[in-house]
C-alpha atoms as a PDB file:
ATOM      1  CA  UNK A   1      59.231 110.624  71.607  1.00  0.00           C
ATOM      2  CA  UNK A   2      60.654 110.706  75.123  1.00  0.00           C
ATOM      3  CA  UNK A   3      60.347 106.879  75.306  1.00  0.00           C
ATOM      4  CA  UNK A   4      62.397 106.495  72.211  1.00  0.00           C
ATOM      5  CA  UNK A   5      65.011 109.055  73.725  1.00  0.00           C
ATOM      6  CA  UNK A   6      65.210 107.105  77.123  1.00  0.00           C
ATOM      7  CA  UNK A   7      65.645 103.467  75.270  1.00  0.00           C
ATOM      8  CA  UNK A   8      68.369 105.230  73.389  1.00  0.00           C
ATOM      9  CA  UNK A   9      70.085 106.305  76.435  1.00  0.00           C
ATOM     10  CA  UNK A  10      69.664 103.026  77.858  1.00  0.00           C
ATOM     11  CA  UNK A  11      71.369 101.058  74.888  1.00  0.00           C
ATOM     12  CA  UNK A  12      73.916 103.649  75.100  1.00  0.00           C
ATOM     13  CA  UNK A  13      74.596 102.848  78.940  1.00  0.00           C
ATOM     14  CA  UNK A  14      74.507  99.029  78.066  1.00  0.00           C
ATOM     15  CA  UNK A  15      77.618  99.101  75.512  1.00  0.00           C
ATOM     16  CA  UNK A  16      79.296 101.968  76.562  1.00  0.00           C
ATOM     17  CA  UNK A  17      79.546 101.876  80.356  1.00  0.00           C
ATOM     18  CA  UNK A  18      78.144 105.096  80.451  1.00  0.00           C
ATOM     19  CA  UNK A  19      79.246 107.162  83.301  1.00  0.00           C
ATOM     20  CA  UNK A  20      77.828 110.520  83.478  1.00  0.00           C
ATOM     21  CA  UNK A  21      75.743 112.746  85.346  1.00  0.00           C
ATOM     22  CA  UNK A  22      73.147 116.001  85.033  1.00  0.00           C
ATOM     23  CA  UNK A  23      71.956 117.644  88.296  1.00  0.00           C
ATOM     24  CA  UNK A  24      72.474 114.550  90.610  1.00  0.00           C
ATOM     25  CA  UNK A  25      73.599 114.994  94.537  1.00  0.00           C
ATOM     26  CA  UNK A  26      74.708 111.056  94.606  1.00  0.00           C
ATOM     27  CA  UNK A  27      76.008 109.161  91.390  1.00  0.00           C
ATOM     28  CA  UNK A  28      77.918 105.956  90.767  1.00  0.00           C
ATOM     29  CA  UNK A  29      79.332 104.482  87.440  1.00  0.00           C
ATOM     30  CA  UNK A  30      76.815 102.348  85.652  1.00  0.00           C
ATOM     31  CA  UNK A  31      78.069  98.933  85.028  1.00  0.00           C
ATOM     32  CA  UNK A  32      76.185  96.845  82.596  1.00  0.00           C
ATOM     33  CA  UNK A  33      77.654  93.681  82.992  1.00  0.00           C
ATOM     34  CA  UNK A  34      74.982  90.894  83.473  1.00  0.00           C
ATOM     35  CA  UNK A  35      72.514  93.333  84.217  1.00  0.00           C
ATOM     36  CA  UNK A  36      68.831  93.834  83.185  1.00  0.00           C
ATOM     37  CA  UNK A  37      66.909  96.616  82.191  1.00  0.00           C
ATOM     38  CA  UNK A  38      63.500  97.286  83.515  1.00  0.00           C
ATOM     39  CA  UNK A  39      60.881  99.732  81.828  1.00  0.00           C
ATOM     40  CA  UNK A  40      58.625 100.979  84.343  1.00  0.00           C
ATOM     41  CA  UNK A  41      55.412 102.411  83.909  1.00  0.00           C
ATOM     42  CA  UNK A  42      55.475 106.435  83.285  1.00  0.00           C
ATOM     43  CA  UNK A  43      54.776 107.529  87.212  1.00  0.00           C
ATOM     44  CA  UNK A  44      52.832 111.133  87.637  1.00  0.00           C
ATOM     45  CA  UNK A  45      54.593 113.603  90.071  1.00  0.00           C
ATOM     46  CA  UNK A  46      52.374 116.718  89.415  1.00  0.00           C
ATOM     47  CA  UNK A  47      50.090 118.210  86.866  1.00  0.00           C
ATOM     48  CA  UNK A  48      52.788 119.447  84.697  1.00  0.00           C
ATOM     49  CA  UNK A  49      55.474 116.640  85.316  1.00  0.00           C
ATOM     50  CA  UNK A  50      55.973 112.806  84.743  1.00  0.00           C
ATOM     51  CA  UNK A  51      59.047 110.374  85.220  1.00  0.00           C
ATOM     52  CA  UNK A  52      60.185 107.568  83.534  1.00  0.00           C
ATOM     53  CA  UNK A  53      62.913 104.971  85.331  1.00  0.00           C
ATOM     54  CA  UNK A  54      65.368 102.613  83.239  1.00  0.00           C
ATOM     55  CA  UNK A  55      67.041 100.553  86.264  1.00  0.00           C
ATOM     56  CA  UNK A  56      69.865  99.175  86.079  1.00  0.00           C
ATOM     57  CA  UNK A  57      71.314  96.924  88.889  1.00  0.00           C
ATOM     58  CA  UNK A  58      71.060  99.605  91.984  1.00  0.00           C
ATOM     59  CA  UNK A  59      71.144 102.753  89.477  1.00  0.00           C
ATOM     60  CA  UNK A  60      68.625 104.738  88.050  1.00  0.00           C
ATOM     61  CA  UNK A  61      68.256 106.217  84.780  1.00  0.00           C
ATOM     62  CA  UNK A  62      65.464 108.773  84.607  1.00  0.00           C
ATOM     63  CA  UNK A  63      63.899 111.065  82.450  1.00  0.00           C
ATOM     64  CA  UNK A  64      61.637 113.751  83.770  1.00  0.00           C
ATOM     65  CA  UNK A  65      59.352 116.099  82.213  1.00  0.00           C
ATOM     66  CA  UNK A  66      58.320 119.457  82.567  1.00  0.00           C
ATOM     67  CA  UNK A  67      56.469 120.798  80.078  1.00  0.00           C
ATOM     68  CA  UNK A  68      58.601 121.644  77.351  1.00  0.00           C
ATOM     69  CA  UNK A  69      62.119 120.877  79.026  1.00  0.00           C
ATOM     70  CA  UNK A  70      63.274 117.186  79.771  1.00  0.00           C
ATOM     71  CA  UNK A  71      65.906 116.683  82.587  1.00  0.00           C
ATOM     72  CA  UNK A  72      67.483 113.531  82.747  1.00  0.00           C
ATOM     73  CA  UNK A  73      69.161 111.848  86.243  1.00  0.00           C
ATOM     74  CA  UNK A  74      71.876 108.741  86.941  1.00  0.00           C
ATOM     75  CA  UNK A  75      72.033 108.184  90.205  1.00  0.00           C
ATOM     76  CA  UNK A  76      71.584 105.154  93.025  1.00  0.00           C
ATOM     77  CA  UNK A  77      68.628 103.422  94.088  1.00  0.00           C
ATOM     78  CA  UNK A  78      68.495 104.352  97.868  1.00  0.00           C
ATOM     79  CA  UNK A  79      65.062 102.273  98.272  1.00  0.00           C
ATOM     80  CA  UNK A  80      67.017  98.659  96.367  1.00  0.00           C
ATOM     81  CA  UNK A  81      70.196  99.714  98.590  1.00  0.00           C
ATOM     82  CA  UNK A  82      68.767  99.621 101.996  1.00  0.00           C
ATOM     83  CA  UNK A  83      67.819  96.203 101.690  1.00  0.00           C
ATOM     84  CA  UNK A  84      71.164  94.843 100.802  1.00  0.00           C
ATOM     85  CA  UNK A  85      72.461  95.910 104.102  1.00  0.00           C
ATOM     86  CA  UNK A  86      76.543  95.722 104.570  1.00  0.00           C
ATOM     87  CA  UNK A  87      77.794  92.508 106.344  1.00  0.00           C
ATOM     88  CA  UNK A  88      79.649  92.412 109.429  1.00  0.00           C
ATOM     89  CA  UNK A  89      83.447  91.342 108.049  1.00  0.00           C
ATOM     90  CA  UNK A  90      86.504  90.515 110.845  1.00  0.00           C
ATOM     91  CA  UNK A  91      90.044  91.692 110.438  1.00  0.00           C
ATOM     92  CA  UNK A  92      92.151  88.299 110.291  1.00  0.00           C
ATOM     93  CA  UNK A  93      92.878  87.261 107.006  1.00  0.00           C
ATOM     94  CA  UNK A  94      95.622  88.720 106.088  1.00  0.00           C
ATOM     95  CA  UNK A  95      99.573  89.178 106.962  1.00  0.00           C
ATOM     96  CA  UNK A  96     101.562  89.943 110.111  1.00  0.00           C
ATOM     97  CA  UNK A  97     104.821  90.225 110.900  1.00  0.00           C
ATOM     98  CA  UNK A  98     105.748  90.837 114.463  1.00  0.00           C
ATOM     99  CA  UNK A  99     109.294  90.897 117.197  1.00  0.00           C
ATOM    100  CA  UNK A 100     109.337  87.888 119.614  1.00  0.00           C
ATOM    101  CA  UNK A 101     110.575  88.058 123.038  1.00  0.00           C
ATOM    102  CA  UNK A 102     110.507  86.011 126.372  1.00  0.00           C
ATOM    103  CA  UNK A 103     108.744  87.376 129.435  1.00  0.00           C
ATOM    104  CA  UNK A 104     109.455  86.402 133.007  1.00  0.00           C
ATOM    105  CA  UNK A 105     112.244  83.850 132.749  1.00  0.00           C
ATOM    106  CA  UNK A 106     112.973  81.424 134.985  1.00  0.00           C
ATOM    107  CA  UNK A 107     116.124  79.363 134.504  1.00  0.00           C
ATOM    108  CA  UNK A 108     116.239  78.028 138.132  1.00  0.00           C
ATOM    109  CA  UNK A 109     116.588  74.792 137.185  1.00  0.00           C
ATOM    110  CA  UNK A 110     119.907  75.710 135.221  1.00  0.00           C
ATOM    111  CA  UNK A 111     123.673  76.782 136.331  1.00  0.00           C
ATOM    112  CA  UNK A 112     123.330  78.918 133.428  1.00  0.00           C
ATOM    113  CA  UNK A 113     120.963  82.013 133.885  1.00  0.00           C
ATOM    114  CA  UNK A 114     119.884  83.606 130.148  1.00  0.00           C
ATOM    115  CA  UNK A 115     121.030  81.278 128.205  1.00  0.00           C
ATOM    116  CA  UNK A 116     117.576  81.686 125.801  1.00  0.00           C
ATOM    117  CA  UNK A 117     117.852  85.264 126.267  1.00  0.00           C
ATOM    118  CA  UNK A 118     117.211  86.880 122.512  1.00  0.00           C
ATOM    119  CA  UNK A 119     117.961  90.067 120.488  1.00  0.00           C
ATOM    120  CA  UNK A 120     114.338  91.165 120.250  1.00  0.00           C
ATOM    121  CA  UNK A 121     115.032  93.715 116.891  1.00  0.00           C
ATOM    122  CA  UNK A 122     116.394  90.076 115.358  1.00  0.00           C
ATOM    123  CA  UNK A 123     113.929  87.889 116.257  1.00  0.00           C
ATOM    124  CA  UNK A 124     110.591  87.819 114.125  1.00  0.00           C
ATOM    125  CA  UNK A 125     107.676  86.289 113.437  1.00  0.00           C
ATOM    126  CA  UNK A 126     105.909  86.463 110.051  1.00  0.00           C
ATOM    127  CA  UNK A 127     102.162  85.077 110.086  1.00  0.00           C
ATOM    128  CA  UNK A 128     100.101  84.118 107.221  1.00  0.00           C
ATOM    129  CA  UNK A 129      96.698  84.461 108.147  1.00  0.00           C
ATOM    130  CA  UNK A 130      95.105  82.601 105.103  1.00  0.00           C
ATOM    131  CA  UNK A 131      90.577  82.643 105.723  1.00  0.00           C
ATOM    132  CA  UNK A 132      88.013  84.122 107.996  1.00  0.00           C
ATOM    133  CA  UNK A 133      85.114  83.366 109.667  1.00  0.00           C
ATOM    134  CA  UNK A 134      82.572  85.615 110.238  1.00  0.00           C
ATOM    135  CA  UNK A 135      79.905  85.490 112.776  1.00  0.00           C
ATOM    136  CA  UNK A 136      77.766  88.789 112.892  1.00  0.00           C
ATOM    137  CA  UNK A 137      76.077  90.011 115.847  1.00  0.00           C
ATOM    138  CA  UNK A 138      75.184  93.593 115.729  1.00  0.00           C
ATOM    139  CA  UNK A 139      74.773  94.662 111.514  1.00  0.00           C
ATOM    140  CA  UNK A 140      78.308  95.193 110.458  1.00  0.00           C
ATOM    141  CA  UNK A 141      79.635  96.934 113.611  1.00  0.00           C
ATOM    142  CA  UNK A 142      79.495  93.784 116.105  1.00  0.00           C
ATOM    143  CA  UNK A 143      80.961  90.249 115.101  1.00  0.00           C
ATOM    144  CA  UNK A 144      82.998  87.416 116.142  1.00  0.00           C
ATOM    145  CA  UNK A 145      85.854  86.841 114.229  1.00  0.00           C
ATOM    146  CA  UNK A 146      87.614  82.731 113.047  1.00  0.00           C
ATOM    147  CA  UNK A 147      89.490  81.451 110.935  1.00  0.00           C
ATOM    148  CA  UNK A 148      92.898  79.671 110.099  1.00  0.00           C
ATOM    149  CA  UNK A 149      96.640  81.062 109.980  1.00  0.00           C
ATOM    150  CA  UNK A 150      99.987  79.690 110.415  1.00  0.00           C
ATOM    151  CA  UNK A 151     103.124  81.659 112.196  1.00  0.00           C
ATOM    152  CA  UNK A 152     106.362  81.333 111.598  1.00  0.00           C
ATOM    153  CA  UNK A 153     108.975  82.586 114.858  1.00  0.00           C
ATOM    154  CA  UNK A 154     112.213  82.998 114.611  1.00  0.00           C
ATOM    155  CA  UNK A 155     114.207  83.316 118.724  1.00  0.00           C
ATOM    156  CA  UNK A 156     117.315  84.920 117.711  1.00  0.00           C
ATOM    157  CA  UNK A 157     119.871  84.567 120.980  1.00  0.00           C
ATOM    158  CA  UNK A 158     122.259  87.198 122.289  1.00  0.00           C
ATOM    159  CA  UNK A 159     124.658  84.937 123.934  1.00  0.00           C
ATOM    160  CA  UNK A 160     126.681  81.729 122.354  1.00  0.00           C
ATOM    161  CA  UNK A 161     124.249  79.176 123.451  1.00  0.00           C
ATOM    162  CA  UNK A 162     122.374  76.901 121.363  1.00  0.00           C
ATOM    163  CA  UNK A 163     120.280  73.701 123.180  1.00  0.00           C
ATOM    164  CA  UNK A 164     120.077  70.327 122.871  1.00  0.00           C
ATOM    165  CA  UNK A 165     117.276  67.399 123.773  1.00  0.00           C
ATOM    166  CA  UNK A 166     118.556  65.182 126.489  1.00  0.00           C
ATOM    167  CA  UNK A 167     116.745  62.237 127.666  1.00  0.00           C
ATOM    168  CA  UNK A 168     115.347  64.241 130.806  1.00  0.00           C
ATOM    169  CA  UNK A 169     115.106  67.943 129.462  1.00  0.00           C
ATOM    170  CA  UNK A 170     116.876  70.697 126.926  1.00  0.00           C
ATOM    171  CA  UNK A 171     120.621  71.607 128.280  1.00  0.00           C
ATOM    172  CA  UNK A 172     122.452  74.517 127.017  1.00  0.00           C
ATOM    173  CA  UNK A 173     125.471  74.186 124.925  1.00  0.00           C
ATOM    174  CA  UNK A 174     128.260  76.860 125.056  1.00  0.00           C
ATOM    175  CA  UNK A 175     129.381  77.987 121.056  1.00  0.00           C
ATOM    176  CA  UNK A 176     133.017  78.249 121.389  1.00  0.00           C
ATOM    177  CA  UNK A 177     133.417  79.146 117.138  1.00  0.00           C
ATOM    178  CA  UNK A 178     135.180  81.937 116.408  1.00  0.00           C
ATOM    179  CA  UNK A 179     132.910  82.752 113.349  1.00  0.00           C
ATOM    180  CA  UNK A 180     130.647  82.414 115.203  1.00  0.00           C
ATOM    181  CA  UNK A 181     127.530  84.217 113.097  1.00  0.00           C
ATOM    182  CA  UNK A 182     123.930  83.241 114.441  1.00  0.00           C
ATOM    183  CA  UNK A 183     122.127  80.819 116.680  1.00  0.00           C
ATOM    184  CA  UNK A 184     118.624  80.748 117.168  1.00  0.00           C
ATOM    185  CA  UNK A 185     115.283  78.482 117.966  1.00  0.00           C
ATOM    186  CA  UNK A 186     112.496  78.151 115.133  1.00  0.00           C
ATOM    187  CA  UNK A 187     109.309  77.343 116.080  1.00  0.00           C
ATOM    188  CA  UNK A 188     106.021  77.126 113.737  1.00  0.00           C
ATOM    189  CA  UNK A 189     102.509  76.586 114.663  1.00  0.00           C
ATOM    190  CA  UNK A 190      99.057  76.489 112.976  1.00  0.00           C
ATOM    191  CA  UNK A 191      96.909  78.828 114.605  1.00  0.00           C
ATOM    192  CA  UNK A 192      92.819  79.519 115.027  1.00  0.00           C
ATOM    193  CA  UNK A 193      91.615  82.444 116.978  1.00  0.00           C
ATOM    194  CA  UNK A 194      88.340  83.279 118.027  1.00  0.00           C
ATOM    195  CA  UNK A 195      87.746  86.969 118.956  1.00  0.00           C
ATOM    196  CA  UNK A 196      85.326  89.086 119.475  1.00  0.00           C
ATOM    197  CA  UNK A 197      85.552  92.545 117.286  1.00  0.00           C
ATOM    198  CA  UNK A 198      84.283  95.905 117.904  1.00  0.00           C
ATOM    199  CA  UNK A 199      84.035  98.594 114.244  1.00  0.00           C
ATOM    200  CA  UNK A 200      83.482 102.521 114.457  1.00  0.00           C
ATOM    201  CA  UNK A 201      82.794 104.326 111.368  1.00  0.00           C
ATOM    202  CA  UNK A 202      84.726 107.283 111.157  1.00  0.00           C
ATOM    203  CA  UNK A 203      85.823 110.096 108.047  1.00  0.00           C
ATOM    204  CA  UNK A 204      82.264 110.168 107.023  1.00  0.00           C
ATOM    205  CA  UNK A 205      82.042 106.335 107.124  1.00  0.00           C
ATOM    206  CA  UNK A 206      84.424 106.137 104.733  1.00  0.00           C
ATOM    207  CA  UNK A 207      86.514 103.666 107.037  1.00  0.00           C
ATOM    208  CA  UNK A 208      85.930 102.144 110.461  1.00  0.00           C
ATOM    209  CA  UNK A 209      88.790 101.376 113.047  1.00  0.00           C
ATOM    210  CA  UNK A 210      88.506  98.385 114.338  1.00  0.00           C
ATOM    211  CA  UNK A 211      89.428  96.697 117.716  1.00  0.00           C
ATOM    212  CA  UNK A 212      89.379  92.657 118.397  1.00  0.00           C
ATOM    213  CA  UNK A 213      90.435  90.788 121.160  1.00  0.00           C
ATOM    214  CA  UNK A 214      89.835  87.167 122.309  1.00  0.00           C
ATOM    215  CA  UNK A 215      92.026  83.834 122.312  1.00  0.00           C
ATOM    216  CA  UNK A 216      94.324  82.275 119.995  1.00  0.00           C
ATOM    217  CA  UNK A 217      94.731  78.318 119.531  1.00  0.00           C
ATOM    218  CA  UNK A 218      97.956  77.486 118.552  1.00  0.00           C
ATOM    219  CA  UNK A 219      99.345  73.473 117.332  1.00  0.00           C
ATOM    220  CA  UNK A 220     103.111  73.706 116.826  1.00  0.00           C
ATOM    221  CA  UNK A 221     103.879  71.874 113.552  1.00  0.00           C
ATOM    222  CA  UNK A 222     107.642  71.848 113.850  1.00  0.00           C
ATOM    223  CA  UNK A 223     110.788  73.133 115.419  1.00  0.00           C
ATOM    224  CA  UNK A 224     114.602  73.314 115.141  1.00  0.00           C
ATOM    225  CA  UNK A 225     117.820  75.128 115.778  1.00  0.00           C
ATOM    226  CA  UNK A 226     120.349  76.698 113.487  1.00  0.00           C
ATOM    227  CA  UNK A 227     123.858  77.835 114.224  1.00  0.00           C
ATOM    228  CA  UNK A 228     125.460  79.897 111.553  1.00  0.00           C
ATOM    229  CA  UNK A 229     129.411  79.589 111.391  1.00  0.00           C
ATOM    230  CA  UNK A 230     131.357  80.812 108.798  1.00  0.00           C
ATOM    231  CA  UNK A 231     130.354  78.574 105.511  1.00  0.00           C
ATOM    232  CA  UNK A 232     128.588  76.206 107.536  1.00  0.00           C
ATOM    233  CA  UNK A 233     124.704  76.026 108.789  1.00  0.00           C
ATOM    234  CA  UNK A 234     124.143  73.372 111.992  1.00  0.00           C
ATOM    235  CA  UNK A 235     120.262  72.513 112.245  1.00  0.00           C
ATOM    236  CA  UNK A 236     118.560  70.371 115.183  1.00  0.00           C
ATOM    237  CA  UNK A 237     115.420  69.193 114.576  1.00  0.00           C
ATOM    238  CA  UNK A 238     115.308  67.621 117.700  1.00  0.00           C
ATOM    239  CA  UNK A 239     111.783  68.736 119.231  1.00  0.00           C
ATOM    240  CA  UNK A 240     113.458  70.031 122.159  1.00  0.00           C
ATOM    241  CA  UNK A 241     110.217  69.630 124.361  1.00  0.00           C
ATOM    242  CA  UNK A 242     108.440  71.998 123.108  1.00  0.00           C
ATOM    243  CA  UNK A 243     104.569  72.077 124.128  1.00  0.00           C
ATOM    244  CA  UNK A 244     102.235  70.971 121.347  1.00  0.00           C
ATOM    245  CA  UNK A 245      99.654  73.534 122.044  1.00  0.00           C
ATOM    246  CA  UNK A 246      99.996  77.166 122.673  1.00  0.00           C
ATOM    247  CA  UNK A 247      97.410  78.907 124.216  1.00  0.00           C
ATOM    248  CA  UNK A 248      97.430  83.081 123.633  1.00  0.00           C
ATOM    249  CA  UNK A 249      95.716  85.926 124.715  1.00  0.00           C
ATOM    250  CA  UNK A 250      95.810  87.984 121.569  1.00  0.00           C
ATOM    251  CA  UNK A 251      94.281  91.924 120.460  1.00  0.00           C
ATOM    252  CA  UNK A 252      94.541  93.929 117.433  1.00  0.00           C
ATOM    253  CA  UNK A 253      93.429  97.487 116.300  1.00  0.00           C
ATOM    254  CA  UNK A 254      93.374  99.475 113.624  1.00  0.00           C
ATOM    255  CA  UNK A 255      91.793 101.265 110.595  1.00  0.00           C
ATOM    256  CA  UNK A 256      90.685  99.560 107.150  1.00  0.00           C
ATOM    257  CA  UNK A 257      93.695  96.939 106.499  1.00  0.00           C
ATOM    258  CA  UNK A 258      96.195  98.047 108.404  1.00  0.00           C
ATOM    259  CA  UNK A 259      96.668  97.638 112.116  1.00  0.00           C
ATOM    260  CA  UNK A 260      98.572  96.798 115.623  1.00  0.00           C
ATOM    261  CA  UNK A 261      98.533  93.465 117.042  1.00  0.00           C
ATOM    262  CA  UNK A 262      99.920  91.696 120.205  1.00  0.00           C
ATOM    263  CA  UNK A 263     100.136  87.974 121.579  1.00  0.00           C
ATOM    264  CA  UNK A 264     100.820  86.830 125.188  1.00  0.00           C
ATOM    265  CA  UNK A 265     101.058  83.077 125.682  1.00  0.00           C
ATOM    266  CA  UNK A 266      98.931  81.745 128.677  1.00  0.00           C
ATOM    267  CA  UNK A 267     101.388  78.740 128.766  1.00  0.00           C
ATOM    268  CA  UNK A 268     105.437  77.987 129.015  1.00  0.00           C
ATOM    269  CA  UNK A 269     107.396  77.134 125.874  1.00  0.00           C
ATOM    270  CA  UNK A 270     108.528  74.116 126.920  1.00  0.00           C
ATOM    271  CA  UNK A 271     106.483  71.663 128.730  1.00  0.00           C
ATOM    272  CA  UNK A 272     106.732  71.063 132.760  1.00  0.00           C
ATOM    273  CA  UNK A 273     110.165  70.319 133.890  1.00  0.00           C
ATOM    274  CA  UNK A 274     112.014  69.783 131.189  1.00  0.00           C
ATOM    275  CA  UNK A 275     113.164  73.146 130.198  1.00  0.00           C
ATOM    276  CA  UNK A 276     113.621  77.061 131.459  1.00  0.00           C
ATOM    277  CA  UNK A 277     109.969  78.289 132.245  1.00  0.00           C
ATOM    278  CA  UNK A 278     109.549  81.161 129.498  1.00  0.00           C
ATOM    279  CA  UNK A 279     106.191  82.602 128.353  1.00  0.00           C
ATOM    280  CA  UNK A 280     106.265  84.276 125.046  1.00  0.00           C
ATOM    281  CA  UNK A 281     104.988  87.471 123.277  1.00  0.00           C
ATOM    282  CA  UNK A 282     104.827  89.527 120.159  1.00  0.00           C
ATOM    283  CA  UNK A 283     104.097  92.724 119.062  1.00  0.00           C
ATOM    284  CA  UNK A 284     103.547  93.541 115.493  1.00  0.00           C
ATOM    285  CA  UNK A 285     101.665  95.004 112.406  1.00  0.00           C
ATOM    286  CA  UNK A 286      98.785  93.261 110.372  1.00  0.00           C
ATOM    287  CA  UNK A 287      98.086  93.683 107.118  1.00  0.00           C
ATOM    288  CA  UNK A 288      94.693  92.684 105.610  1.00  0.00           C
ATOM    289  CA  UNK A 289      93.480  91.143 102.511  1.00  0.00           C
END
């Protein structure tokens, strides 16, 4: 009789998504898609008590006996869980969007001093972090973090300059407009980082902050100006002697999908000589996928 209950019960959890509980400290939902159903032999706990299991994926359906009254149990599989231990998984993937600014300028080589100089509230960079690597090495809590993103940076100036390539090196150009709107530098690159990342389980494990830090690769895959005057939009696409590579030191923190980041280039803008020596940085928030 108490066989022919428990299959019951089982069909029942197999169609209906059954999702219930009696006297259980730890219970999931059962899902019953492309699982199987194992009958296990009828295992004595004491004179007067015996159990019978259904599982079903990591869950347990049970039936126990004693004597005259029949309890019956849903809960998780602690024993199956422990060897599917969590994976160490890297905060990359995902969005950021940052303000860009220029540290330690040095327009020496210029007449004009600050002639790059740029509204940092106006000038942004959105990234589009698109895969991750992940390289585990301490369970989930210890891992090096890879992958492949692109960034997009805006350099919004304060003054009216714009630049232009000459054969020897960028020269500032004064904006005499009246309408004068906007002028700023776009620069894009594809980026790969490789950091090292650091998780703490906190709130009962229910999240983990996280902290990364490391280097980030950067190949610039395209530049140009825009001035913005009255109806009309000026773009340079000029190249402007920008370095190819970028080379950053990079960090981020925070807790689940949401965090901090920063980026401080290890190299000049613009490549020796031929342009103001400026080393750029950005501070911003991620958001992961």
């Amino acid at each position: 009789m108490k066989h022919f209950i428990f299959l019951c019960l089982a069909v029942a959890a197999l169609n209906l998504n059954l999702k219930a509980q009696v006297n259980s400290s730890e219970t999931k939902p059962v899902t019953t898609e492309q699982e199987s159903v194992v009958f296990k032999d009828t295992v004595k706990l004491s004179g007067n008590q015996d159990t019978t299991i259904v599982r079903i994926g990591n869950n347990d359906l049970k039936v126990i006996t004693h004597g005259n009254n029949t309890e019956i149990l849903l809960g998780k599989d602690k024993k199956s869980h422990k060897h599917h231990a969590e994976k160490f998984k890297g905060h990359w993937q995902g969005l950021d969007f940052g303000f860009n600014g220029f540290d330690n300028a040095d327009y020496s080589m210029y007449d004009v001093d600050d002639f790059m100089s740029v509204n940092q509230a106006k000038s942004y960079e959105v990234g589009l972090n698109l895969w991750n690597l992940n390289i585990g090495i301490y369970k989930s809590y210890i891992g090096l973090v890879s992958g492949i993103g692109f960034a997009f940076n805006d350099y919004k100036f304060e003054n009216r300059y714009t630049i232009v390539k000459t054969a020897d090196r960028i020269e500032p150009v004064y904006l005499e407009y009246n309408d004068l709107e906007k002028t700023k530098l776009s620069v894009e690159y594809l980026n790969i980082p490789l950091l090292l990342e650091f998780q703490i389980p906190v709130n009962q494990n229910e999240g983990r902050v996280y902290i990364n830090a490391g280097i980030l690769g950067g190949v610039k895959l395209g530049s140009h100006t825009k001035v913005k005057h009255g109806d009309s939009k000026d773009k340079d696409y000029s190249g402007f002697n920008i370095n190819p590579f970028k080379y950053d030191a990079t960090a981020r923190i925070g807790y689940k999908g949401i965090g901090l980041y920063a980026k401080y280039a290890l190299n000049s803008l613009f490549q020796t000589g031929e342009g103001p020596d400026l080393t750029q940085f950005t501070i911003g928030l991620s958001f992961g996928i």
